[in-house]
N, C-alpha and C. Protein backbone atom coordinates (compact mmCIF):
# COMPACT_ATOMS: atom_id res chain seq x y z
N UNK A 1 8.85 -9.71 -21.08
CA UNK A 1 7.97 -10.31 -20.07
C UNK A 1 6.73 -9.43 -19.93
N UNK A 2 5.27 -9.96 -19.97
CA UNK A 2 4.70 -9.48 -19.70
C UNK A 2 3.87 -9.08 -18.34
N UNK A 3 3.53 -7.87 -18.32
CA UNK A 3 3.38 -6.90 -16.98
C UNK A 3 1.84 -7.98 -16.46
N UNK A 4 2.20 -8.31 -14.51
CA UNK A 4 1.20 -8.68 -14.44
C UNK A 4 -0.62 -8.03 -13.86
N UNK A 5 -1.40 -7.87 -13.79
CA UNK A 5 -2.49 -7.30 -13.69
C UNK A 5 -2.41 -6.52 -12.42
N UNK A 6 -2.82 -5.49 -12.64
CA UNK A 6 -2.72 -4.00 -11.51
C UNK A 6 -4.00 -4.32 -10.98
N UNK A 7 -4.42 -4.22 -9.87
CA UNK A 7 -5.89 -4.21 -9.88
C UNK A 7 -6.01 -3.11 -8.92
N UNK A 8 -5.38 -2.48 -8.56
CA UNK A 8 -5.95 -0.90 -7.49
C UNK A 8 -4.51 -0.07 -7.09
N UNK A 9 -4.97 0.85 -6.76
CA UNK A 9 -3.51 1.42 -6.32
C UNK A 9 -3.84 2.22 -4.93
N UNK A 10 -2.43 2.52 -3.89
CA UNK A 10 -2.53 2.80 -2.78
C UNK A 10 -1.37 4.17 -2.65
N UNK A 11 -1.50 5.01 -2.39
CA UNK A 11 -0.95 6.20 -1.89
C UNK A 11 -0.72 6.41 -0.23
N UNK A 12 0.04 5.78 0.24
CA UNK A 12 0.43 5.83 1.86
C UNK A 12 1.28 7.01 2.34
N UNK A 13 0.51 7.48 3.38
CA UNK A 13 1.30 8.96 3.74
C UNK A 13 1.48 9.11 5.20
N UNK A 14 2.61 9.83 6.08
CA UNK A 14 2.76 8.96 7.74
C UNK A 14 1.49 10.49 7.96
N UNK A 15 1.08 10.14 9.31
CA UNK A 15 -0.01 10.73 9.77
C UNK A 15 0.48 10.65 11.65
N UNK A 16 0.71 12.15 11.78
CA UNK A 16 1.04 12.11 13.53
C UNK A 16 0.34 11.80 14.07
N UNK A 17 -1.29 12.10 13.70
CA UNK A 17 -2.10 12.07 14.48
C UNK A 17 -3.10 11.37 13.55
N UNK A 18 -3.48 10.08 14.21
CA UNK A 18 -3.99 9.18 13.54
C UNK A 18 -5.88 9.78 13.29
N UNK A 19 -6.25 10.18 14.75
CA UNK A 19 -7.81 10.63 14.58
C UNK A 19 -8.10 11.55 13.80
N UNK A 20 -6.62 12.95 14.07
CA UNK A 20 -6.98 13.86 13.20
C UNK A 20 -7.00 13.86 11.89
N UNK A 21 -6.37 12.63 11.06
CA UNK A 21 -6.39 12.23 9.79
C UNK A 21 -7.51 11.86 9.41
N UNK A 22 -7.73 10.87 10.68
CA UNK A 22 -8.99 10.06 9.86
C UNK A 22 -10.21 11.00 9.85
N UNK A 23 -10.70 12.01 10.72
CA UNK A 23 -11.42 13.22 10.72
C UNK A 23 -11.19 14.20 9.54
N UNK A 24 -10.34 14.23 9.05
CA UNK A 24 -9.92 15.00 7.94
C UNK A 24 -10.18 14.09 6.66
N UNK A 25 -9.50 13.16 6.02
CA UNK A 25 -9.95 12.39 5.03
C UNK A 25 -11.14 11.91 4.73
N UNK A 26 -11.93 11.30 6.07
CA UNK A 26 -12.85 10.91 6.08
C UNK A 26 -14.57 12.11 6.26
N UNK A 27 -13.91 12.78 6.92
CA UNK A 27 -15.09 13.70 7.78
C UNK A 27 -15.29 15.00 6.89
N UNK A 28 -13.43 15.62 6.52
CA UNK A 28 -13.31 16.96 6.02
C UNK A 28 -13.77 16.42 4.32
N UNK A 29 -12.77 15.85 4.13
CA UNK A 29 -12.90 15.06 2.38
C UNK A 29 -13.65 14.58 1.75
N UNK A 30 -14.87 13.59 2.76
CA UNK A 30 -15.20 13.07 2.71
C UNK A 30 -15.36 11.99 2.29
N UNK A 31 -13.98 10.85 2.31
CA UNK A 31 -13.83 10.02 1.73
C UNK A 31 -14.24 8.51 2.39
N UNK A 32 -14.69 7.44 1.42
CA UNK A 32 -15.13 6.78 2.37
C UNK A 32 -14.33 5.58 2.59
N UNK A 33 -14.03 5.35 4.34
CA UNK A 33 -13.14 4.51 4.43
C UNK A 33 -13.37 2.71 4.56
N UNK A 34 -12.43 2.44 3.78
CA UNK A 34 -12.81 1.31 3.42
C UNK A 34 -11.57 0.07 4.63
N UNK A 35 -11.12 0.22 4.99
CA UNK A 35 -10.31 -0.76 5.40
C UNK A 35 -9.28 0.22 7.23
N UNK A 36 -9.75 -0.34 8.27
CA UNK A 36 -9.27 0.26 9.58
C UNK A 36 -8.30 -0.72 9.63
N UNK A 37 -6.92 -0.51 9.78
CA UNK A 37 -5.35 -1.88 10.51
C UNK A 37 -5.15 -0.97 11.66
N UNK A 38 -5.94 -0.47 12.18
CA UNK A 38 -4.89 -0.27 13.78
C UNK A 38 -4.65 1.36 13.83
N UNK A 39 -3.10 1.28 12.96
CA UNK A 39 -2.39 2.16 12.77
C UNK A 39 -2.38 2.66 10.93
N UNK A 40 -3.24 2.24 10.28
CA UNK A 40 -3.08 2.66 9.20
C UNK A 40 -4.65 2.86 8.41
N UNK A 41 -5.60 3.68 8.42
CA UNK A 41 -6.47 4.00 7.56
C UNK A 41 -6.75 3.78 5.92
N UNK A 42 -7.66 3.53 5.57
CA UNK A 42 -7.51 3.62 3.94
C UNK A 42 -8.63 4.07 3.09
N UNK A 43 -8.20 4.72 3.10
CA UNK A 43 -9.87 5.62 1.92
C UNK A 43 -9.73 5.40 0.50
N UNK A 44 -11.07 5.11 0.46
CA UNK A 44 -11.29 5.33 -1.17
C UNK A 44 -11.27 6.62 -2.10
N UNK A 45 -10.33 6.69 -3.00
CA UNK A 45 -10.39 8.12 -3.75
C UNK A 45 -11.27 7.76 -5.06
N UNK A 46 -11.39 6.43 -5.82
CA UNK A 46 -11.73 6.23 -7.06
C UNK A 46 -11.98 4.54 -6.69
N UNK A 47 -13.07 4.19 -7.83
CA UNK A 47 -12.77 2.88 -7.97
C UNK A 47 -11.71 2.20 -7.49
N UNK A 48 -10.50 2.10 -8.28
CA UNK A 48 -9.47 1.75 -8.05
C UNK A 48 -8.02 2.71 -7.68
N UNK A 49 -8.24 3.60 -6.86
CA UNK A 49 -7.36 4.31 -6.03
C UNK A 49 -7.65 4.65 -5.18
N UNK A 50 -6.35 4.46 -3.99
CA UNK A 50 -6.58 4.35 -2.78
C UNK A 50 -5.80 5.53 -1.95
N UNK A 51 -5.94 6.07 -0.79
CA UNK A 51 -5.01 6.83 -0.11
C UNK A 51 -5.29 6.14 1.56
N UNK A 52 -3.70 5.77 1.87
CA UNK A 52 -3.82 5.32 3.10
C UNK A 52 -2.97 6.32 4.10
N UNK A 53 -3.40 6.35 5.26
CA UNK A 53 -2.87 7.32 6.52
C UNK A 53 -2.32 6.24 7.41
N UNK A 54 -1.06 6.01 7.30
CA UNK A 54 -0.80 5.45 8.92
C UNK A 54 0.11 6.13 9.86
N UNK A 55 0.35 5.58 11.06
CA UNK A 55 0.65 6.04 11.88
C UNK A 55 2.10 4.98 12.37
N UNK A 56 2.79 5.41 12.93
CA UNK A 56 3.95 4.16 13.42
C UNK A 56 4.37 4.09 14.18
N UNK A 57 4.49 3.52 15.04
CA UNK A 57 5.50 3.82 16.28
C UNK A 57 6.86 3.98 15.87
N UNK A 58 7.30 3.48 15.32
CA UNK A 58 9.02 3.48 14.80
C UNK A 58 9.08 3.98 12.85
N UNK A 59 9.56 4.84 13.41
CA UNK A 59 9.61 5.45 11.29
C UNK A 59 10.36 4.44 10.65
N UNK A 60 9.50 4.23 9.19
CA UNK A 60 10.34 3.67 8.76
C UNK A 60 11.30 4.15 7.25
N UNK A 61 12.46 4.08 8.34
CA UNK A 61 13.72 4.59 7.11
C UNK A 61 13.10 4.75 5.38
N UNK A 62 13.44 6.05 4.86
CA UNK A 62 13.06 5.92 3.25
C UNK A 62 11.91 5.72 2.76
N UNK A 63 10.69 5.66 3.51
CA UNK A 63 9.57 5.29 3.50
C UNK A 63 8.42 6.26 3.88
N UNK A 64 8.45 7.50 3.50
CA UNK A 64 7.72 8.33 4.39
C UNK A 64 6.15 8.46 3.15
N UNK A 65 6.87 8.32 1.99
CA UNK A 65 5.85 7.97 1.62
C UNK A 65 5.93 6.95 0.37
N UNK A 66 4.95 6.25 0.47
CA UNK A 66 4.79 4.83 -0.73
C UNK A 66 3.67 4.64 -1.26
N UNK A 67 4.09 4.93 -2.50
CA UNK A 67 3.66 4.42 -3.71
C UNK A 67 2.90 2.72 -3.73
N UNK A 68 1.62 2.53 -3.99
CA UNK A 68 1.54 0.76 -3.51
C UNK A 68 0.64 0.57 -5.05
N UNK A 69 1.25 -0.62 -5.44
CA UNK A 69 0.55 -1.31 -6.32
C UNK A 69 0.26 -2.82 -6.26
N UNK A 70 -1.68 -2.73 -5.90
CA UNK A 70 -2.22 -3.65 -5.05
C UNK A 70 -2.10 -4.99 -6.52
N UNK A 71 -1.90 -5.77 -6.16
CA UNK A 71 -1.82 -7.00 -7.61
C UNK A 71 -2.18 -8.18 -6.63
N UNK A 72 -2.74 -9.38 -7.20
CA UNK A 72 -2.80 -10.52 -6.90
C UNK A 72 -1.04 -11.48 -7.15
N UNK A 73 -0.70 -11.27 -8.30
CA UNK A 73 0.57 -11.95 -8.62
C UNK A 73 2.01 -10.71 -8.31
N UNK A 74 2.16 -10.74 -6.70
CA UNK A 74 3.49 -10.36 -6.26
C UNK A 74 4.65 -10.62 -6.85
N UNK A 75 4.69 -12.01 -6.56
CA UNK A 75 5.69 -12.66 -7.01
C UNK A 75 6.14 -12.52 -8.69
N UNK A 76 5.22 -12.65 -9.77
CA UNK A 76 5.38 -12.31 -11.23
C UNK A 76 5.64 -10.95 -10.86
N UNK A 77 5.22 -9.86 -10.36
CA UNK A 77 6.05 -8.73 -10.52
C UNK A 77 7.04 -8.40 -9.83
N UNK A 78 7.31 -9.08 -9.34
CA UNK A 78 8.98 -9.11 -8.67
C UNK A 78 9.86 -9.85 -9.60
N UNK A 79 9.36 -10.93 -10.21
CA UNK A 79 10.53 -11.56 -11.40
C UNK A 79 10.45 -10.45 -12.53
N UNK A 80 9.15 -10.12 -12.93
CA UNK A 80 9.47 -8.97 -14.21
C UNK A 80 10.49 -7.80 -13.43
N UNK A 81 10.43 -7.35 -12.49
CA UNK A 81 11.12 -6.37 -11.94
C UNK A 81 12.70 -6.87 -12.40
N UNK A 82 13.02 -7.54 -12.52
CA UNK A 82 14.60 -8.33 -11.58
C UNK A 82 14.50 -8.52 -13.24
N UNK A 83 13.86 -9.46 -14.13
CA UNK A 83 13.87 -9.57 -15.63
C UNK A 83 14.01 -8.23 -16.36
N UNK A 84 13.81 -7.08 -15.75
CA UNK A 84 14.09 -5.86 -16.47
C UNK A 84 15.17 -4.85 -15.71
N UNK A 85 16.00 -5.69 -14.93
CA UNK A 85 17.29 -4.89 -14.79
C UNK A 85 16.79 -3.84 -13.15
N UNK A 86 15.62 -4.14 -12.53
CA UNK A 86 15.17 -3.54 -11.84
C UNK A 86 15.67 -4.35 -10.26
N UNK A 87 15.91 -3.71 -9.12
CA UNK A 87 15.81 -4.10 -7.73
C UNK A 87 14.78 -4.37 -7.03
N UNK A 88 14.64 -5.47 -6.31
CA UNK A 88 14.22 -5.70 -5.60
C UNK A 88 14.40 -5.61 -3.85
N UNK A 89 13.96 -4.80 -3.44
CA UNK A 89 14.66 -4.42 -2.17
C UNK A 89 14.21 -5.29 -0.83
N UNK A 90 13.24 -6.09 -0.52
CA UNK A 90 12.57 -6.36 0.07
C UNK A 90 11.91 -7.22 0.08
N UNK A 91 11.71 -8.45 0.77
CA UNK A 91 10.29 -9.82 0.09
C UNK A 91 10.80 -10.30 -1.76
N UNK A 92 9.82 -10.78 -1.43
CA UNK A 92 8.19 -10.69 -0.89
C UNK A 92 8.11 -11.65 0.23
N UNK A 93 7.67 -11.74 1.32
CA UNK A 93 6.91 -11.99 2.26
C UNK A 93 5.96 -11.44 2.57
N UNK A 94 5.48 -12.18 3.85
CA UNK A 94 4.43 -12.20 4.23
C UNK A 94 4.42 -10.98 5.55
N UNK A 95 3.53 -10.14 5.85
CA UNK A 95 3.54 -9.58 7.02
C UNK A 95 1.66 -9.57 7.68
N UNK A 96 2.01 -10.46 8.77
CA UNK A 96 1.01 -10.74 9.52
C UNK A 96 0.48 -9.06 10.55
N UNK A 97 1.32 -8.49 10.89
CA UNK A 97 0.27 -7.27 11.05
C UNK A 97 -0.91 -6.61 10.37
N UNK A 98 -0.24 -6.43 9.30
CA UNK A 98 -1.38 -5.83 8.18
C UNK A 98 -2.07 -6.82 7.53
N UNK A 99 -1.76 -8.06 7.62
CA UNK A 99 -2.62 -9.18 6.69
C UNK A 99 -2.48 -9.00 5.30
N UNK A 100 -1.21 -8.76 4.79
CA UNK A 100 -0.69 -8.48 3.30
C UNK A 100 0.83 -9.54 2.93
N UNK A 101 0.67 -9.69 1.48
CA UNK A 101 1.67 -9.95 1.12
C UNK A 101 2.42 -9.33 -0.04
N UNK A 102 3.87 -9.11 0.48
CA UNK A 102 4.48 -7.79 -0.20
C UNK A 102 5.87 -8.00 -0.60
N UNK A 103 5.92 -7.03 -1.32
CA UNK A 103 7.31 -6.50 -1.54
C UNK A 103 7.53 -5.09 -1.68
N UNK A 104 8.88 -4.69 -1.40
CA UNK A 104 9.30 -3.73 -1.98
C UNK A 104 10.61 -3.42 -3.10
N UNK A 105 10.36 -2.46 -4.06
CA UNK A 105 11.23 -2.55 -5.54
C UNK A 105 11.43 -1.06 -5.15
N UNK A 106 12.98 -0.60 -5.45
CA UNK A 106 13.20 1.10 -5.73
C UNK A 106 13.53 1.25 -7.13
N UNK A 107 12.81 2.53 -7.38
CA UNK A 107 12.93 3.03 -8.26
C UNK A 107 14.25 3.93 -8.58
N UNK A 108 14.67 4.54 -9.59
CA UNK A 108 16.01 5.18 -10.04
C UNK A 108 16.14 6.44 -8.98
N UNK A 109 15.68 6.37 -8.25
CA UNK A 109 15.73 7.75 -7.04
C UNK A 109 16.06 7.39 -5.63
N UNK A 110 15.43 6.07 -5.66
CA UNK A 110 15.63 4.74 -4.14
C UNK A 110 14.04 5.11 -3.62
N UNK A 111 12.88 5.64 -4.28
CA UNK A 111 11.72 5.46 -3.21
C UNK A 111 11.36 4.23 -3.85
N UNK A 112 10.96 3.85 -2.47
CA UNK A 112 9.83 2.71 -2.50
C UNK A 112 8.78 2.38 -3.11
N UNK A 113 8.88 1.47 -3.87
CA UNK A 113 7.23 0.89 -4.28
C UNK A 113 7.01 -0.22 -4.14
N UNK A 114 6.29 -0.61 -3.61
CA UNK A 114 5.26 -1.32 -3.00
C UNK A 114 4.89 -2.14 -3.71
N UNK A 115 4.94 -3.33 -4.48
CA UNK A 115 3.80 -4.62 -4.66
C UNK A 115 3.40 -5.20 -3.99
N UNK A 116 1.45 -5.46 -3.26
CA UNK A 116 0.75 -5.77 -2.58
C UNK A 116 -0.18 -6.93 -2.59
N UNK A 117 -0.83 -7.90 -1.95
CA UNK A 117 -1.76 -8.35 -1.89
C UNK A 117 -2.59 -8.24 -0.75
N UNK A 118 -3.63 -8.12 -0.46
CA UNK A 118 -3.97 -8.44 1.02
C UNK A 118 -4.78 -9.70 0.97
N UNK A 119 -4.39 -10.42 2.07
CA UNK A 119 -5.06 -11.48 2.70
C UNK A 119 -6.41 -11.38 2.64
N UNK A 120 -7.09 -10.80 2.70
CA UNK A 120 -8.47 -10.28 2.25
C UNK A 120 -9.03 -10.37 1.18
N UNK A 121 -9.47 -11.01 0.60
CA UNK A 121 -10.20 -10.68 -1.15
C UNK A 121 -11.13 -9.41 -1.11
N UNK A 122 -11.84 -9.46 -0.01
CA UNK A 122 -12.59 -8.29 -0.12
C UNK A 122 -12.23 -6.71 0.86
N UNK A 123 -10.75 -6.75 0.89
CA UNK A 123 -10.72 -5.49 1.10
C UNK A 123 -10.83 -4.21 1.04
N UNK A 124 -11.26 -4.08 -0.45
CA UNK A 124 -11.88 -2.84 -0.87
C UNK A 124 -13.07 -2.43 -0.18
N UNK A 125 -14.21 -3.23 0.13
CA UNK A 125 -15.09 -2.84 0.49
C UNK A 125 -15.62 -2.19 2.27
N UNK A 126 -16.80 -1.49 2.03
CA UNK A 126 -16.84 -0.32 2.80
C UNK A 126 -16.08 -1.30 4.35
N UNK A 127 -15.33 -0.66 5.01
CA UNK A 127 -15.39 -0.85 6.16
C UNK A 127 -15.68 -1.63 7.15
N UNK A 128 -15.27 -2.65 7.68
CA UNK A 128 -16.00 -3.94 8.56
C UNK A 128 -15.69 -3.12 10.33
């Protein structure tokens, strides 16, 4: 089966303190942020790589940090996943907080990775 198109990638990391992150990534790093959800930041490292900071009210189990691979076709990489002997842990659905549609697949260790879309076509860009 062939692999379907990657188009960016996301590095999510929990952040206690949401300002002092975004002051640090953004301010210290100087990275420029492209996308504010609330509780989760997202800076641009490259064209197509991303590092996001969020914050949570409730941790979530096994998840402290994730791996995200942003794709248009979720769903084809969740059947190649499952077509190559791989788990699917999660979705794909839809989650209306973040305005994404997702899944999650573990890898031979149990972390999380992430297949993404966002509701957004133009989420990459600078900041609204």
């Amino acid at each position: 089966m062939t692999r379907p198109s990657a188009d960016a990638q996301i590095t999510f990391l929990p952040a206690s303190d949401l300002a002092a992150s975004g002051a640090f990534y953004g301010g210290i790093l100087g990275l420029d942020l492209v996308v504010d959800q609330g509780t989760c930041l997202i800076y641009r490292v490259t064209d197509d790589a991303f590092l996001g900071v969020c914050e949570h009210l409730e941790p979530i189990e096994g998840r402290s940090v994730i791996f995200t691979i942003v794709a248009e076709d979720v769903d084809g990489f969740c059947a190649m996943v499952i077509a190559n002997g791989g788990t699917v842990d999660s979705g794909p659905e839809h989650n209306d907080r973040f305005g994404i549609y997702h899944a999650f697949v573990l890898d031979p260790d149990g972390h999380h990775i992430e297949l993404q879309r966002f509701d957004d076509p133009e989420w990459s860009t600078p900041a609204r």
